[in-house]
C-alpha atoms as a PDB file:
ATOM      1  CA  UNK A   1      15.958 -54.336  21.231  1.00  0.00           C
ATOM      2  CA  UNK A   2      15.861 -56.426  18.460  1.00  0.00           C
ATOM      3  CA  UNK A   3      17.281 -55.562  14.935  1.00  0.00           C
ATOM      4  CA  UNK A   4      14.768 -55.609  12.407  1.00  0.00           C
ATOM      5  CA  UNK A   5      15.932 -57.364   9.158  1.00  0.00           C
ATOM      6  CA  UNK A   6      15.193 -54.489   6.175  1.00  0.00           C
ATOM      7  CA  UNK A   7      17.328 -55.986   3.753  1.00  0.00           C
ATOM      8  CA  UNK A   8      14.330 -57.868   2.153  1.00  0.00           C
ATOM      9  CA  UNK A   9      12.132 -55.038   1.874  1.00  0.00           C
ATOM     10  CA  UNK A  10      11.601 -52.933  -1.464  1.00  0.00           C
ATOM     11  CA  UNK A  11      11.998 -49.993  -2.136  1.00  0.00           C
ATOM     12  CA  UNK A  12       8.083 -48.790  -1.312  1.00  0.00           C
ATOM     13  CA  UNK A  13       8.130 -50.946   1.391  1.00  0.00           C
ATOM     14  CA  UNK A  14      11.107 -49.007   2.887  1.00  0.00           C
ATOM     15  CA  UNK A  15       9.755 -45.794   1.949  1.00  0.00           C
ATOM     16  CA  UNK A  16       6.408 -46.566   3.975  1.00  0.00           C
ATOM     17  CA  UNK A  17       8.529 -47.927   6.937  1.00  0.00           C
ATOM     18  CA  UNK A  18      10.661 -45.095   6.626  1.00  0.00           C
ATOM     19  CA  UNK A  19       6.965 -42.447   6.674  1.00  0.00           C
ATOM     20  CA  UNK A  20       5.517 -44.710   9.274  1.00  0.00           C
ATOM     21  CA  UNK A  21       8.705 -44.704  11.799  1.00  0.00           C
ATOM     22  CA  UNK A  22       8.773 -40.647  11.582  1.00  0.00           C
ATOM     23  CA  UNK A  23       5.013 -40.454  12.318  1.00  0.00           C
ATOM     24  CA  UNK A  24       5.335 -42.568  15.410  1.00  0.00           C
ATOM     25  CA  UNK A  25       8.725 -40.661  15.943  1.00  0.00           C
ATOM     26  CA  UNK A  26       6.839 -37.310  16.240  1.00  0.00           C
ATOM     27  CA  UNK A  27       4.052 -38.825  17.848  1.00  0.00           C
ATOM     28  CA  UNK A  28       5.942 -40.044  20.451  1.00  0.00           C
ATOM     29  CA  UNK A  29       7.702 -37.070  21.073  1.00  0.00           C
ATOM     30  CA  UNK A  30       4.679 -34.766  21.285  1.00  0.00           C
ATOM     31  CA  UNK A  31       3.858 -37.309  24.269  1.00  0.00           C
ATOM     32  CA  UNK A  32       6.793 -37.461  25.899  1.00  0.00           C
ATOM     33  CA  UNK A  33       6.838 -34.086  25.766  1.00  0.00           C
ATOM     34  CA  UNK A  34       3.172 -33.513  27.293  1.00  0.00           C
ATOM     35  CA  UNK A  35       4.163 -36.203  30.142  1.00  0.00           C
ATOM     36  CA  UNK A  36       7.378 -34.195  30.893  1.00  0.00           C
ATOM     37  CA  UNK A  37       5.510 -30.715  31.163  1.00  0.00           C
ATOM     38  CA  UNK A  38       2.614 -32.342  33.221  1.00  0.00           C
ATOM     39  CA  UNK A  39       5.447 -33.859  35.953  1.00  0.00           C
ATOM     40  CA  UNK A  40       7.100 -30.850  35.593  1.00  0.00           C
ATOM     41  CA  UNK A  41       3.836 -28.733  36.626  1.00  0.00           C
ATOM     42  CA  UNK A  42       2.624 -31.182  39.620  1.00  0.00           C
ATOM     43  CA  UNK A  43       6.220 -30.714  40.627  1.00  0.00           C
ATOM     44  CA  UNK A  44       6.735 -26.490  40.645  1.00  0.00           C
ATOM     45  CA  UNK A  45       3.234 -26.975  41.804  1.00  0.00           C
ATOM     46  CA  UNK A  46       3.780 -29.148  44.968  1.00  0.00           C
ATOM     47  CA  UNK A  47       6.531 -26.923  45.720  1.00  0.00           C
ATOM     48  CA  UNK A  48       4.538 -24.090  45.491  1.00  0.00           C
ATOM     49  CA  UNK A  49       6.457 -22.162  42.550  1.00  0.00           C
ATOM     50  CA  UNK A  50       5.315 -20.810  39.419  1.00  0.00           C
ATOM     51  CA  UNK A  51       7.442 -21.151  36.189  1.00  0.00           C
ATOM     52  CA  UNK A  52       8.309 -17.759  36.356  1.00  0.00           C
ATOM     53  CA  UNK A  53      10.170 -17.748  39.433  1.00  0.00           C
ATOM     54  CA  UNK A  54      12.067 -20.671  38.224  1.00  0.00           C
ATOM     55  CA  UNK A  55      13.432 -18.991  35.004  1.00  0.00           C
ATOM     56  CA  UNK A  56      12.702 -15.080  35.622  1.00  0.00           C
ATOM     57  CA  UNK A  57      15.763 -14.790  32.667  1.00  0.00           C
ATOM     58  CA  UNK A  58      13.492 -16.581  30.285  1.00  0.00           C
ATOM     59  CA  UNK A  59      10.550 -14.268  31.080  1.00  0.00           C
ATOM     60  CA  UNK A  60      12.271 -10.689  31.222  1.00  0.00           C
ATOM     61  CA  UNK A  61      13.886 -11.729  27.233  1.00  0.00           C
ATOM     62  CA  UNK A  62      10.281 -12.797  26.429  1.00  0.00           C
ATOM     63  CA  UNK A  63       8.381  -8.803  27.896  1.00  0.00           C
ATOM     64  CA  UNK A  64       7.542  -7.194  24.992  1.00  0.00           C
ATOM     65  CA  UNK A  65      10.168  -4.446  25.855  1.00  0.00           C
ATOM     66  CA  UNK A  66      13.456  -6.543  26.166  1.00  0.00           C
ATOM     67  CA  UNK A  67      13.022  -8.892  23.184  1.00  0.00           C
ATOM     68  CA  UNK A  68      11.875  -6.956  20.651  1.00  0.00           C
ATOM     69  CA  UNK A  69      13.569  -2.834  20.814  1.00  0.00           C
ATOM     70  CA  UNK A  70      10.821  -0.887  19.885  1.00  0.00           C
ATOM     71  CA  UNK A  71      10.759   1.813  17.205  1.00  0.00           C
ATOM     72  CA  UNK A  72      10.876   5.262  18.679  1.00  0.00           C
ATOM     73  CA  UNK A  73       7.585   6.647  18.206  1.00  0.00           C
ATOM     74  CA  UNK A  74       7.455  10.230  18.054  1.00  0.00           C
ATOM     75  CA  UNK A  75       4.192  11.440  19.332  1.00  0.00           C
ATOM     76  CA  UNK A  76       2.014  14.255  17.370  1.00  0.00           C
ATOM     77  CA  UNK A  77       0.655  17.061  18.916  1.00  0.00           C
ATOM     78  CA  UNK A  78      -3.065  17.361  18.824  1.00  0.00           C
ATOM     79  CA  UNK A  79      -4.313  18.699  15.424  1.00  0.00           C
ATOM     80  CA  UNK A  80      -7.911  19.033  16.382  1.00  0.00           C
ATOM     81  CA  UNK A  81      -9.677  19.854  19.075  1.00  0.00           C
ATOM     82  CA  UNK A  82     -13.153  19.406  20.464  1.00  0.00           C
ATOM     83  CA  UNK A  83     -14.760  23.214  21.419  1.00  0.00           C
ATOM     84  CA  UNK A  84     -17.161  21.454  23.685  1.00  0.00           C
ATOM     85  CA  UNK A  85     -14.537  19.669  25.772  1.00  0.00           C
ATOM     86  CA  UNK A  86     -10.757  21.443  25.309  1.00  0.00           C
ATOM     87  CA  UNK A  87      -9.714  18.017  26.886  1.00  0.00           C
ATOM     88  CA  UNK A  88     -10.731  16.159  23.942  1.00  0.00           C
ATOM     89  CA  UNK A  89      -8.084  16.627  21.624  1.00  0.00           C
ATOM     90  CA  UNK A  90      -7.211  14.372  17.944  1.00  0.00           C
ATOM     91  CA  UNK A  91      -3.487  14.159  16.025  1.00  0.00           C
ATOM     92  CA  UNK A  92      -5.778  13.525  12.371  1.00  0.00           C
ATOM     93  CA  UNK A  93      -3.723  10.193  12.069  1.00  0.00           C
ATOM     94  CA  UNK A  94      -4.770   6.747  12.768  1.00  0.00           C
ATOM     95  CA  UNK A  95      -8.057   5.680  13.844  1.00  0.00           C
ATOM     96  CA  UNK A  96     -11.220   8.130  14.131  1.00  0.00           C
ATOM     97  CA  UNK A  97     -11.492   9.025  17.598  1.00  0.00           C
ATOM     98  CA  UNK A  98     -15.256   8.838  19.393  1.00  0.00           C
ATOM     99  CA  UNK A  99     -16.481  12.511  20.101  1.00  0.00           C
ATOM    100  CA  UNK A 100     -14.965  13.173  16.257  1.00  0.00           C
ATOM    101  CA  UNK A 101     -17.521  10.298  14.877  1.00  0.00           C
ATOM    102  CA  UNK A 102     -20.160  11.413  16.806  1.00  0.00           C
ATOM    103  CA  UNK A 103     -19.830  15.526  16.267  1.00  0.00           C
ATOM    104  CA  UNK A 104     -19.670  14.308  12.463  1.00  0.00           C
ATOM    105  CA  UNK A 105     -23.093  11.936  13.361  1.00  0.00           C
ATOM    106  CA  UNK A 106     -24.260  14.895  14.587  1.00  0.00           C
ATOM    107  CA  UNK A 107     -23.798  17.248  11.900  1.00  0.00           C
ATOM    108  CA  UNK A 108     -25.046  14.669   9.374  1.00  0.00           C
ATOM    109  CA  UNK A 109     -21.552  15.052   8.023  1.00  0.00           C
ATOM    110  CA  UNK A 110     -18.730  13.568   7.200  1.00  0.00           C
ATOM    111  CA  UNK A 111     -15.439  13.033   9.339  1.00  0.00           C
ATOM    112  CA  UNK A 112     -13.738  14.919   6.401  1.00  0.00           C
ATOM    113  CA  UNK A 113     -15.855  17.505   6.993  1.00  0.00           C
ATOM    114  CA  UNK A 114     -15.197  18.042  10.538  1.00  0.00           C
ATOM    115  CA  UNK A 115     -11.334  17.866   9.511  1.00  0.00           C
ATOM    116  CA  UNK A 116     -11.676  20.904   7.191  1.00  0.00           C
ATOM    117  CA  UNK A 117     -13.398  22.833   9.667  1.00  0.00           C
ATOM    118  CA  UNK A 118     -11.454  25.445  11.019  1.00  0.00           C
ATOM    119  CA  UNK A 119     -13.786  25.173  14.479  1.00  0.00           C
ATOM    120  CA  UNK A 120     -12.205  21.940  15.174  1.00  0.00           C
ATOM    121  CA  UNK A 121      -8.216  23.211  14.884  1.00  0.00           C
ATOM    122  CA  UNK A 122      -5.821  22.958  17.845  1.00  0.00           C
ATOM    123  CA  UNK A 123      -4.373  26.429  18.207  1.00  0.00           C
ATOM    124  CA  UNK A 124      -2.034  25.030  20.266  1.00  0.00           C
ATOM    125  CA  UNK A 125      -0.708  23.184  17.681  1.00  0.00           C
ATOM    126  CA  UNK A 126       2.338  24.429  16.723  1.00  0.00           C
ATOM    127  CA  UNK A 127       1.291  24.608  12.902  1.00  0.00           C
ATOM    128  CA  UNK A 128      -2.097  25.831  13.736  1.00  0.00           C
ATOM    129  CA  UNK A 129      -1.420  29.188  11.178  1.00  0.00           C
ATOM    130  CA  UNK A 130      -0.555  26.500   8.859  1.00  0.00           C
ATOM    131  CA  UNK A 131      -3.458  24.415   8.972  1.00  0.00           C
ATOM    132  CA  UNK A 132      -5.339  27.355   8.900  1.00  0.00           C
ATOM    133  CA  UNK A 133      -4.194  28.808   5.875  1.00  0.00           C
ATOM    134  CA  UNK A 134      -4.301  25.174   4.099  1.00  0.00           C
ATOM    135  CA  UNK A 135      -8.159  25.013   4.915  1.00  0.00           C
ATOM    136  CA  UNK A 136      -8.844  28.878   3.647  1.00  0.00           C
ATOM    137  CA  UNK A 137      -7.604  27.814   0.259  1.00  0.00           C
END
C-alpha cells in the first residue's frame, strides 16, 4: 500500500481524514464481521451442527441460571383464598390474581375490599389469627 503524504494537510483537514478513516474503519468491520458469521453459518450448516454444539461452554455461562446467581426467593404462603375453589389460593403481594379481579367485578367492589374480607382468608396460613384480628379492628 501506498503511504499517503499528510504532512500538507491542516489541521481540519486532518481532523476530517482522521473522522472519515474511523467511519470506514467501523464500517468495514461491521462487514467483515457479517461476511465472517455468514461463512461461518453455511459452514456449521453444511456440516450439519448448530452453534450450540460447537461451544456448549459458551451457552451453559449464558442460561439464565449459571450466569447470573439468582436471589433466593422465599415463597409466601397463601394469604387468601377463594371459598368457591379451595385450589385458588393468593399471597396479597404482587400482581392481582384473576378469580380475585373478577369476585371483586362481581361484587361491584373493590380488590381492597375483597382483601379486608375475612371470607377470603387462608386459614391455613400460618398467621391466619393474625390477619384476622388486623381486619376486626
Amino acid at each position: 500500500m501506498d503511504k499517503i503524504d499528510i504532512s500538507k494537510l491542516s489541521y481540519k483537514e486532518l481532523r476530517d481524514l482522521m473522522e472519515h478513516a474511523e467511519e470506514e474503519v467501523e464500517s468495514r468491520k461491521e462487514q467483515a464481521i457479517s461476511d465472517l458469521r455468514a461463512e461461518f453459518n453455511q459452514k456449521l450448516n453444511d456440516a450439519g451442527f448448530s452453534i450450540r454444539e460447537l461451544y456448549p461452554e459458551v451457552f451453559k455461562l449464558t442460561s439464565g441460571s449459571a450466569a447470573a446467581p439468582t436471589k433466593n426467593k422465599q415463597s409466601s404462603p397463601p394469604k387468601y383464598r377463594n371459598p368457591d375453589n379451595l385450589e385458588e389460593t393468593w399471597t396479597g403481594r404482587g400482581r392481582v390474581i384473576g378469580w380475585v379481579l373478577k369476585l371483586a367485578e362481581e361484587k361491584g367492589t373493590t380488590v381492597d375490599a375483597v382483601k379486608n374480607d375475612p371470607a377470603y382468608l387462608n386459614p391455613e396460613h400460618p398467621n391466619y389469627k393474625i390477619h384476622l384480628a388486623d381486619l376486626d379492628k
